[in-house]
PDB file of N, CA and C in Angstrom:
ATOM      1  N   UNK A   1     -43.298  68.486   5.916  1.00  0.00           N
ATOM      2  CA  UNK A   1     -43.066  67.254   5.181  1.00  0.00           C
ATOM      3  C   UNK A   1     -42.263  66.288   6.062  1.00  0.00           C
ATOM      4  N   UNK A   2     -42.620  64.770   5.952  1.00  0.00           N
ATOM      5  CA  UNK A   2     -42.232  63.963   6.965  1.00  0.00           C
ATOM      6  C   UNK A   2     -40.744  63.534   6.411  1.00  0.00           C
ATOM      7  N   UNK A   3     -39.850  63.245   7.220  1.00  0.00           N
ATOM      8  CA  UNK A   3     -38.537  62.365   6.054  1.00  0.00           C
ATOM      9  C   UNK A   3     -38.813  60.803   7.054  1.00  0.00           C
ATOM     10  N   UNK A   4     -38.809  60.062   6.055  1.00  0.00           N
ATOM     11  CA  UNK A   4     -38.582  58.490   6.007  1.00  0.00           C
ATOM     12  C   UNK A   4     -37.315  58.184   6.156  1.00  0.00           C
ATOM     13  N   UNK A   5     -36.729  58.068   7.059  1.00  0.00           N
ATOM     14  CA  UNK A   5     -35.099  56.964   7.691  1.00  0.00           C
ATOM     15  C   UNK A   5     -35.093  55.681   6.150  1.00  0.00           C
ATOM     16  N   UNK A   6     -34.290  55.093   5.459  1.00  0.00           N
ATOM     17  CA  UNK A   6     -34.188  53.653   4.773  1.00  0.00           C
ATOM     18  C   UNK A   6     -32.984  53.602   5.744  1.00  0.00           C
ATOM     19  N   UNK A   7     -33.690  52.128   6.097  1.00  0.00           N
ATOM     20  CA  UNK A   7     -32.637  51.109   6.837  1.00  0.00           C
ATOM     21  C   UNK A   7     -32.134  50.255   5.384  1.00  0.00           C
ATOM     22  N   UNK A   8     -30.768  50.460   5.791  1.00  0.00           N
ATOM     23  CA  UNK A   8     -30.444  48.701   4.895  1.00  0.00           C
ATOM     24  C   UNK A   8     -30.006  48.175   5.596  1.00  0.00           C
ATOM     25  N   UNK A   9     -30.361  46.703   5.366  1.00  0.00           N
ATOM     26  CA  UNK A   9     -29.518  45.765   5.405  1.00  0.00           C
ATOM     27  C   UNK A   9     -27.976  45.074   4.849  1.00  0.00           C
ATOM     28  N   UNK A  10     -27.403  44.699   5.701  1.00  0.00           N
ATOM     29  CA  UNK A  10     -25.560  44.576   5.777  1.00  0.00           C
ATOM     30  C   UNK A  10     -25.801  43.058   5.774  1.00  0.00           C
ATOM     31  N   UNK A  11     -24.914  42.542   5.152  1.00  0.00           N
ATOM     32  CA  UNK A  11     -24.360  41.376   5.886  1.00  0.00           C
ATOM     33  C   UNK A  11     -24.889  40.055   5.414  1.00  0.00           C
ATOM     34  N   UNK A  12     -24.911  39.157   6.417  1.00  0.00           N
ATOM     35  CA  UNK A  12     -25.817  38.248   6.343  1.00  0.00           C
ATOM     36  C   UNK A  12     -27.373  38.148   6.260  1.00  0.00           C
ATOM     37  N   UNK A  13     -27.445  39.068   6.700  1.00  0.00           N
ATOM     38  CA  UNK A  13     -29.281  39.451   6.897  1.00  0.00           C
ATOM     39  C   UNK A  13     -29.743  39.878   5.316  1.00  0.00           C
ATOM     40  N   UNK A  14     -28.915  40.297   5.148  1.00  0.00           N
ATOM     41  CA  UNK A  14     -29.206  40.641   3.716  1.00  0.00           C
ATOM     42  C   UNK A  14     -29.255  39.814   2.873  1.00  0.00           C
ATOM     43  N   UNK A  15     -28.168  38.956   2.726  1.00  0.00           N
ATOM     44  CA  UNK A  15     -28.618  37.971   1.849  1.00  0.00           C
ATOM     45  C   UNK A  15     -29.120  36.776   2.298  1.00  0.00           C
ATOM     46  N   UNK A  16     -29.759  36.630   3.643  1.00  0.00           N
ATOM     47  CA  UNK A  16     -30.729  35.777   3.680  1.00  0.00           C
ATOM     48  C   UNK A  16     -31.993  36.223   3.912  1.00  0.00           C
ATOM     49  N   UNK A  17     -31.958  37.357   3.759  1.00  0.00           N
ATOM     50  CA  UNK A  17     -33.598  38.393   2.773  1.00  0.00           C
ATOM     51  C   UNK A  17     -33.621  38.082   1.384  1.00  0.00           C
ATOM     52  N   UNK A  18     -32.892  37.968   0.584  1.00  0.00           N
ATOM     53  CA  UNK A  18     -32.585  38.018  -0.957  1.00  0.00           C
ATOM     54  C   UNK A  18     -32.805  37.097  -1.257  1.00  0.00           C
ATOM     55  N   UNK A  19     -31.992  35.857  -0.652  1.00  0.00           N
ATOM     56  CA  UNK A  19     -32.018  34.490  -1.179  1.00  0.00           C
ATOM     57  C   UNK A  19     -32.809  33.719  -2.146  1.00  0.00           C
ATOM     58  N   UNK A  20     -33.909  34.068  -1.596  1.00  0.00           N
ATOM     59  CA  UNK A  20     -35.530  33.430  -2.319  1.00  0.00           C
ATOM     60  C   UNK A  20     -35.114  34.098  -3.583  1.00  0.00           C
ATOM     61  N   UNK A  21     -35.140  35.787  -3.843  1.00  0.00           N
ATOM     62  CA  UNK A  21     -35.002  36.158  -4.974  1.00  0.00           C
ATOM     63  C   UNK A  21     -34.002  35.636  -5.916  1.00  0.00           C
ATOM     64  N   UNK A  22     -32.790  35.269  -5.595  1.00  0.00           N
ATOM     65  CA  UNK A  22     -31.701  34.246  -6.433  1.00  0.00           C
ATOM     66  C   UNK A  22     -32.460  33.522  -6.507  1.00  0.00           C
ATOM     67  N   UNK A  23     -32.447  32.206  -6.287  1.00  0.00           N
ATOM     68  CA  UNK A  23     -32.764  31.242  -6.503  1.00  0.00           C
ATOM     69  C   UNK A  23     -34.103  31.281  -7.631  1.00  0.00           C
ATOM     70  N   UNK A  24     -35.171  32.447  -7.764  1.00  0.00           N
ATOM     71  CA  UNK A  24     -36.480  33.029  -8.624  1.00  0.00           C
ATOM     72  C   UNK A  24     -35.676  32.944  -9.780  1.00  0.00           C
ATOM     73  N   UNK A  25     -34.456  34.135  -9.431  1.00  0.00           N
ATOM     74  CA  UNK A  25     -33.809  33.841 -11.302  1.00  0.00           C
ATOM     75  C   UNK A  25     -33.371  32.929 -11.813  1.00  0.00           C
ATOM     76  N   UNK A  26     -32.542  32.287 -10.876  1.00  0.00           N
ATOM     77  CA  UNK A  26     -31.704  30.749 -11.455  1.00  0.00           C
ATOM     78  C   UNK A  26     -33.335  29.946 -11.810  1.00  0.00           C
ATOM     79  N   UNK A  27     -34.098  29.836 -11.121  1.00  0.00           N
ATOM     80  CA  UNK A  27     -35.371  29.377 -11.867  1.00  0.00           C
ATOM     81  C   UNK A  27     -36.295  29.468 -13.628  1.00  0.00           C
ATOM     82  N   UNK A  28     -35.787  30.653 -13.627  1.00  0.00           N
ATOM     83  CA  UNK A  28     -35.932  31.825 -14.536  1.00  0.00           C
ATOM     84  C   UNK A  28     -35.564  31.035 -15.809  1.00  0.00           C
ATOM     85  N   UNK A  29     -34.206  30.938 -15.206  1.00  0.00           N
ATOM     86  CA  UNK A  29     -33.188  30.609 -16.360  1.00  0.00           C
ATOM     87  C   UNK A  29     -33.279  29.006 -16.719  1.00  0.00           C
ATOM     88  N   UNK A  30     -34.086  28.261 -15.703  1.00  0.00           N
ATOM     89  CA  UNK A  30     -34.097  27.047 -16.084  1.00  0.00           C
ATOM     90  C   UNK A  30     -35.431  26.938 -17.494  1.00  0.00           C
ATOM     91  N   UNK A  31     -36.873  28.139 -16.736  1.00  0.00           N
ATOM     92  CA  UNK A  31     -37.486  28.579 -17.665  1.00  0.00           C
ATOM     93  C   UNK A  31     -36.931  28.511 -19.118  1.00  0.00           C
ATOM     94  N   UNK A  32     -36.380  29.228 -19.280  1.00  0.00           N
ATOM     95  CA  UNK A  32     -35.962  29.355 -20.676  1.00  0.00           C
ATOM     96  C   UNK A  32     -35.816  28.306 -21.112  1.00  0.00           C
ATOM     97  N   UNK A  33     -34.720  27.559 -20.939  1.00  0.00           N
ATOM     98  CA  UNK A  33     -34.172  26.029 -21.385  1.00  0.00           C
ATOM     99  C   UNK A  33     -35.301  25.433 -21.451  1.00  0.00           C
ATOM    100  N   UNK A  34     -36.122  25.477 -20.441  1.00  0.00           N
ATOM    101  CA  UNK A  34     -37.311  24.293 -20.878  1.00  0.00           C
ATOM    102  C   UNK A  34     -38.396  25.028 -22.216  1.00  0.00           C
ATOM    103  N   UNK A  35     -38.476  26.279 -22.629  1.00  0.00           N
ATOM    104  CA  UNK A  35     -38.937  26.378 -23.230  1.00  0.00           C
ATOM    105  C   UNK A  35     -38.181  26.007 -24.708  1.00  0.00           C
ATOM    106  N   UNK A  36     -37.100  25.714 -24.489  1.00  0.00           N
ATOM    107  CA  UNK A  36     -36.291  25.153 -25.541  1.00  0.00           C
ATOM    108  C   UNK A  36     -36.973  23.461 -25.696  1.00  0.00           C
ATOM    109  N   UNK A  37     -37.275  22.977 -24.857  1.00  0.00           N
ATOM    110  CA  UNK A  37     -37.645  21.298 -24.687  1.00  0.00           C
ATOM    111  C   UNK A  37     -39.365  21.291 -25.007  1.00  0.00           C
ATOM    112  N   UNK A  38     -39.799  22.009 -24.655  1.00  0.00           N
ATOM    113  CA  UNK A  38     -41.134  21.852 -24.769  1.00  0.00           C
ATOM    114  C   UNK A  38     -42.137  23.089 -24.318  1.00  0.00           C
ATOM    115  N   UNK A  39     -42.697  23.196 -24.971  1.00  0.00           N
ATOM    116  CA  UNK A  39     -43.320  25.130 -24.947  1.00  0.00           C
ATOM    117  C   UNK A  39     -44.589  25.003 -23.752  1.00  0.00           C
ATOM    118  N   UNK A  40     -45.609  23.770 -23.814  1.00  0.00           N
ATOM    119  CA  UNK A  40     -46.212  23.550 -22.887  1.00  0.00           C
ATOM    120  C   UNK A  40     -45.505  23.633 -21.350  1.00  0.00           C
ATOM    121  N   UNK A  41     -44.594  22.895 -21.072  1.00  0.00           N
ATOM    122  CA  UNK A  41     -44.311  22.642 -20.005  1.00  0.00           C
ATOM    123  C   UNK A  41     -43.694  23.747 -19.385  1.00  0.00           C
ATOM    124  N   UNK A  42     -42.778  24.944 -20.644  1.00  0.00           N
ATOM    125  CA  UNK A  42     -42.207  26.272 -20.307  1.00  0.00           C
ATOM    126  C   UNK A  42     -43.632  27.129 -20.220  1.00  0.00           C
ATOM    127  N   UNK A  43     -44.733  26.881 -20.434  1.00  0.00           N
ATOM    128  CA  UNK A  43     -45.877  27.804 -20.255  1.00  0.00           C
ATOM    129  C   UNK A  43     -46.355  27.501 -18.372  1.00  0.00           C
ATOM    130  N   UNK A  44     -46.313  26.410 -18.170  1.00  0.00           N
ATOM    131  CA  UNK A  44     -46.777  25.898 -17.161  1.00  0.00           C
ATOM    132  C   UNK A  44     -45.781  26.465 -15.604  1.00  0.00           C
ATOM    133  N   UNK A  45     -44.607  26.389 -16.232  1.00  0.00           N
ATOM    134  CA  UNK A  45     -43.540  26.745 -15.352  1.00  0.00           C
ATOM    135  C   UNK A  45     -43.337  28.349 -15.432  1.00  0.00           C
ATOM    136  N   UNK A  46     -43.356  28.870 -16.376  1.00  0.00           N
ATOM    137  CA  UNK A  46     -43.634  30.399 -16.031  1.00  0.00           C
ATOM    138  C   UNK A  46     -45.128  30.835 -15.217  1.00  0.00           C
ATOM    139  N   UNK A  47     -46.153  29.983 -15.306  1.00  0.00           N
ATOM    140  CA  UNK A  47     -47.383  30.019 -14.624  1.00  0.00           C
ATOM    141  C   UNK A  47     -46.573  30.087 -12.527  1.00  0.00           C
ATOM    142  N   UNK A  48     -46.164  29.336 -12.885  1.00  0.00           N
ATOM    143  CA  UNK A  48     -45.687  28.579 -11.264  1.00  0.00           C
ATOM    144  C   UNK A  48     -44.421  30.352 -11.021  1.00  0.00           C
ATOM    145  N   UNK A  49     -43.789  30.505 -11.925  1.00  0.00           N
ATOM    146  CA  UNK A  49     -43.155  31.533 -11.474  1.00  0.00           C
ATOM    147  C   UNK A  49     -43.363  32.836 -11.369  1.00  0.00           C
ATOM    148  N   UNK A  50     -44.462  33.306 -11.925  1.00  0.00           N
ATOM    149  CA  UNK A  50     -45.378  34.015 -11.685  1.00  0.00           C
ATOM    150  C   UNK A  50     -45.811  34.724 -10.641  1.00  0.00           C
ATOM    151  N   UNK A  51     -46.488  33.412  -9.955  1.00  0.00           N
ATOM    152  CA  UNK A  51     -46.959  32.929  -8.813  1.00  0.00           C
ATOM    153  C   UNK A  51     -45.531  32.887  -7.596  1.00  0.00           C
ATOM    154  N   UNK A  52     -44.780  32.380  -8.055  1.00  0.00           N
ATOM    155  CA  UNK A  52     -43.364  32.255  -6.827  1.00  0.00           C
ATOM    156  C   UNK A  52     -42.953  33.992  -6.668  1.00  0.00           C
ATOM    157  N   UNK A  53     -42.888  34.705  -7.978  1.00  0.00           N
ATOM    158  CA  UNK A  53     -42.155  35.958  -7.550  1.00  0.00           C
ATOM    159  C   UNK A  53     -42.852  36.593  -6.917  1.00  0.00           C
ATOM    160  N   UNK A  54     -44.638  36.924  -7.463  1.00  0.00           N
ATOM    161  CA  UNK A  54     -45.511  37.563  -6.559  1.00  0.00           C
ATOM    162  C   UNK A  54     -45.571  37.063  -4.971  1.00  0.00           C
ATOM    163  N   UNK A  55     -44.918  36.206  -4.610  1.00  0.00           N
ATOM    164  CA  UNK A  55     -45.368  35.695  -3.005  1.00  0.00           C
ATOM    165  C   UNK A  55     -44.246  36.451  -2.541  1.00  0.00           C
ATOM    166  N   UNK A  56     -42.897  35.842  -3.628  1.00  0.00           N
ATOM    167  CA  UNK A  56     -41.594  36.632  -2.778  1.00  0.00           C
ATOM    168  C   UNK A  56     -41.773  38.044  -2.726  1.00  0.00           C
ATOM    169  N   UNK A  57     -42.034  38.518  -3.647  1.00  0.00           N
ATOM    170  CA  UNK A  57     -42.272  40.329  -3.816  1.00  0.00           C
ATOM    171  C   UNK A  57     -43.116  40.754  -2.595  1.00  0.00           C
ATOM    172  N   UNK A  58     -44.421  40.256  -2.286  1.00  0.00           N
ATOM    173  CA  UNK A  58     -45.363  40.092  -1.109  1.00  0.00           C
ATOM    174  C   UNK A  58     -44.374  39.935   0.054  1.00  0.00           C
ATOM    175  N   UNK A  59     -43.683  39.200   0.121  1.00  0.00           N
ATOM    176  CA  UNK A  59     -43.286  38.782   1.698  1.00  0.00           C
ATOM    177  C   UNK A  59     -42.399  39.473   2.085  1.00  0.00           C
ATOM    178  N   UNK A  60     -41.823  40.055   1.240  1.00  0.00           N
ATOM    179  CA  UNK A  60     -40.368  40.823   1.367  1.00  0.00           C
ATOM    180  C   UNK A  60     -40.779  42.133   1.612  1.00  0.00           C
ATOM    181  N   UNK A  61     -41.859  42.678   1.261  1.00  0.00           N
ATOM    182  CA  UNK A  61     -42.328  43.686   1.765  1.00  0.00           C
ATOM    183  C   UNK A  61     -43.215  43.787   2.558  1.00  0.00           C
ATOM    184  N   UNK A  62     -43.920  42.658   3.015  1.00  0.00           N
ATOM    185  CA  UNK A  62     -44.539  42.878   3.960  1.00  0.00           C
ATOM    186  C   UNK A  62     -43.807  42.481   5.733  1.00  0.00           C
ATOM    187  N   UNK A  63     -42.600  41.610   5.003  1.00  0.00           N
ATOM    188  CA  UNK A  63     -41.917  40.881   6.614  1.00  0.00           C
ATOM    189  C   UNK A  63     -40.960  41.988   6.685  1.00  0.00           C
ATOM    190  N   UNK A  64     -39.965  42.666   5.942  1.00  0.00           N
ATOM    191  CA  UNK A  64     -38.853  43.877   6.079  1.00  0.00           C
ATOM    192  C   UNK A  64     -39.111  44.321   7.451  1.00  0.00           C
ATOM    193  N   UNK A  65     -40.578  44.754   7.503  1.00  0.00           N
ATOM    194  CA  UNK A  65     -40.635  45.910   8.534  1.00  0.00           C
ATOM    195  C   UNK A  65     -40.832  45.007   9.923  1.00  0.00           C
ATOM    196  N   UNK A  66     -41.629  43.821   9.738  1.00  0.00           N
ATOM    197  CA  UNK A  66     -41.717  43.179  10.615  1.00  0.00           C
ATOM    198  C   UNK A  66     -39.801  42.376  11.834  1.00  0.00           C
ATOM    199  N   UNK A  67     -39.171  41.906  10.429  1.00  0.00           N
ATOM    200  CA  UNK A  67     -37.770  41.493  10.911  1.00  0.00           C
ATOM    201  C   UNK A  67     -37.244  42.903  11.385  1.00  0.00           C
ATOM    202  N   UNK A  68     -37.318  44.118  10.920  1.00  0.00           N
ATOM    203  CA  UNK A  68     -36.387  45.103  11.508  1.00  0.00           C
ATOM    204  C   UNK A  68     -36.900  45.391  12.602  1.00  0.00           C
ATOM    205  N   UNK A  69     -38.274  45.675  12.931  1.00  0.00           N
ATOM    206  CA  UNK A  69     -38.579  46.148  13.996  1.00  0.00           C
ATOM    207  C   UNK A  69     -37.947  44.775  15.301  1.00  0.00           C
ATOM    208  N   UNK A  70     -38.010  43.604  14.772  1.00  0.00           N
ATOM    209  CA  UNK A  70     -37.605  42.958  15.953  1.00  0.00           C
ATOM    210  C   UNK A  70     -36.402  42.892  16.541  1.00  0.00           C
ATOM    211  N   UNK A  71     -35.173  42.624  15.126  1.00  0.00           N
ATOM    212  CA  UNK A  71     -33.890  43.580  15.503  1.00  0.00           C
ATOM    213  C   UNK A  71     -33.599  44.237  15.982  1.00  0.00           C
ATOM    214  N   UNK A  72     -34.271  45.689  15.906  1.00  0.00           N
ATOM    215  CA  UNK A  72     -33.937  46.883  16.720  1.00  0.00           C
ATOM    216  C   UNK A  72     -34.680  46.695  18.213  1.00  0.00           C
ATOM    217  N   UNK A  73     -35.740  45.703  18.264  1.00  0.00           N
ATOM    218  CA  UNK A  73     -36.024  45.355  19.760  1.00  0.00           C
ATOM    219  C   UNK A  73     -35.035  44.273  20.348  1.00  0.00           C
ATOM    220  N   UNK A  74     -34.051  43.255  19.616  1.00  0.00           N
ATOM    221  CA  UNK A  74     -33.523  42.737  20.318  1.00  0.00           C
ATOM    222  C   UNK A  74     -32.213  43.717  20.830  1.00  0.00           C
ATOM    223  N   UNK A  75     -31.836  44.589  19.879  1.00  0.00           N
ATOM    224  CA  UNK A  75     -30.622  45.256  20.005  1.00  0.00           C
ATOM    225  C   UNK A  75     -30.945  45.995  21.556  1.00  0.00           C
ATOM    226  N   UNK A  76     -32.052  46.328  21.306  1.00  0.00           N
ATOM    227  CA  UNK A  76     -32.131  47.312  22.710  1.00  0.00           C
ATOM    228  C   UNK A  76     -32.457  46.307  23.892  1.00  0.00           C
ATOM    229  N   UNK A  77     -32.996  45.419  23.710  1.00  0.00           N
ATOM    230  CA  UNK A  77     -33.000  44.435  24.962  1.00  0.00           C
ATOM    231  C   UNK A  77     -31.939  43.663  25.514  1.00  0.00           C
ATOM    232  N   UNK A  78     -30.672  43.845  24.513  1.00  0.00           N
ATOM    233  CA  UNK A  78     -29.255  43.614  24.842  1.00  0.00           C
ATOM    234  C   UNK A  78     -28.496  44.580  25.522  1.00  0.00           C
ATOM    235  N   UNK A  79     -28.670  45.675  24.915  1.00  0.00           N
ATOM    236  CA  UNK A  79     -28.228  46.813  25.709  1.00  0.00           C
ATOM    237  C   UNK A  79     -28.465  47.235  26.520  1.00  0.00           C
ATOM    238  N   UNK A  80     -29.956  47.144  27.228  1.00  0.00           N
ATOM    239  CA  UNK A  80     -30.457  47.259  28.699  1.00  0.00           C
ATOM    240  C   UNK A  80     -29.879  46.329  29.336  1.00  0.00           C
ATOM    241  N   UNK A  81     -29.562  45.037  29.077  1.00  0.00           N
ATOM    242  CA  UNK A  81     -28.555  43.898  29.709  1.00  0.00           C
ATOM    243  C   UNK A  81     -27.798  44.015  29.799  1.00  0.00           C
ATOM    244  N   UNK A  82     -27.111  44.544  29.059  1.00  0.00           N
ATOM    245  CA  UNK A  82     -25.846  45.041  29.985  1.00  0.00           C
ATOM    246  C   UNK A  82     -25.646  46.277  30.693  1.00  0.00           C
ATOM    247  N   UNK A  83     -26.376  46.975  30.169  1.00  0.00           N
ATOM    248  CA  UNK A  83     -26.202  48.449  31.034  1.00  0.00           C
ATOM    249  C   UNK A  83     -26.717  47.640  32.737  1.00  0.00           C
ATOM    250  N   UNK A  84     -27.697  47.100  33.190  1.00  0.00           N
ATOM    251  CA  UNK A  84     -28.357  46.424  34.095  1.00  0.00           C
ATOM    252  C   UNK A  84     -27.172  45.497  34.758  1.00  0.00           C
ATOM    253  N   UNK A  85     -26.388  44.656  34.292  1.00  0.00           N
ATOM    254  CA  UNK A  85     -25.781  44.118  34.961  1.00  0.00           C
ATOM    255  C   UNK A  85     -26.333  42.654  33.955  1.00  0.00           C
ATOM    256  N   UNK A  86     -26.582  42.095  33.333  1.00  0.00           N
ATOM    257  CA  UNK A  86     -27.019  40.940  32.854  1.00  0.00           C
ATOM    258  C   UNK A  86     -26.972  39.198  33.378  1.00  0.00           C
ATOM    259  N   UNK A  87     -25.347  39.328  34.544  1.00  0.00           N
ATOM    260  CA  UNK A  87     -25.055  38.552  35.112  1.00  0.00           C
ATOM    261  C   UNK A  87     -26.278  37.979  36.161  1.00  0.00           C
ATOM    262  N   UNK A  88     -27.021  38.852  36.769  1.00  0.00           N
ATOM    263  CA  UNK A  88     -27.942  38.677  37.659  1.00  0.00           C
ATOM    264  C   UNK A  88     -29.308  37.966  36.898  1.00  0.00           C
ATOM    265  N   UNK A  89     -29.244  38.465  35.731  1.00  0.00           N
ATOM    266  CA  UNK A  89     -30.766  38.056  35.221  1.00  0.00           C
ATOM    267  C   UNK A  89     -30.771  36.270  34.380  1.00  0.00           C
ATOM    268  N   UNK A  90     -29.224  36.049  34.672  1.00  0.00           N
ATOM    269  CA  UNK A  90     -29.128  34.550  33.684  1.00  0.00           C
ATOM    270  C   UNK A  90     -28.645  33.606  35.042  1.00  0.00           C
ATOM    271  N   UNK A  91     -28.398  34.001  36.206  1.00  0.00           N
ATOM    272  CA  UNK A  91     -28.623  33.222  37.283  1.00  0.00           C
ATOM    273  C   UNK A  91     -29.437  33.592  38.489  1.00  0.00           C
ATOM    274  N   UNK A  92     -30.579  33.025  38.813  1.00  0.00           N
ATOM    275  CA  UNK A  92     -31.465  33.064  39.612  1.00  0.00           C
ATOM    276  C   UNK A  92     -30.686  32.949  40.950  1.00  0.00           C
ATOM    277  N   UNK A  93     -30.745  31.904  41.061  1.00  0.00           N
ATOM    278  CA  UNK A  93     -30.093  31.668  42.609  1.00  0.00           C
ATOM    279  C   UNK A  93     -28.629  32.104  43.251  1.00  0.00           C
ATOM    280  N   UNK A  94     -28.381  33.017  42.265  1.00  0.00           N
ATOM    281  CA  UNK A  94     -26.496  33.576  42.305  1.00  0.00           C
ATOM    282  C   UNK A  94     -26.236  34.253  43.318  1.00  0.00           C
TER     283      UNK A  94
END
């Protein structure tokens, strides 16, 4: 049986992964109120949010793996820089 590593995310990265999702609920919640004002226009706007969470739900799982894998390639392309000497590779003519 295989075991699966979960990475999380810390920090800033994290909540500018999330973000979209706040902002879905505070949407949410405007939902409601408008269905207080007018039931058409709260039908129309849950249509649209619908549609907004399924993209965020979509992207967030489909980019995760994409942003980490590049992370863990920049991390290591930093660390070969310095293990290497890095000074040499940011001046040519030194």
């Amino acid at each position: 049986m295989r075991t699966k590593k979960r990475i999380r995310l810390k920090g800033r990265l994290r909540i500018y992964m999330q973000t979209s999702l706040y902002m879905g609920i505070l949407l949410l919640i405007v939902d409601i109120g408008t269905y207080f004002l007018d039931v058409r226009a709260g039908f129309l706007l849950t249509c649209f949010l619908l549609f907004y969470f399924g993209m965020i739900i979509l992207l967030m799982f489909y980019n995760r793996p994409i942003i980490l894998n590049e992370l863990i390639s920049a991390v290591r392309a930093g660390t070969e820089d310095a293990a290497s000497g890095y000074g040499d590779s940011l001046c040519a003519f030194g």
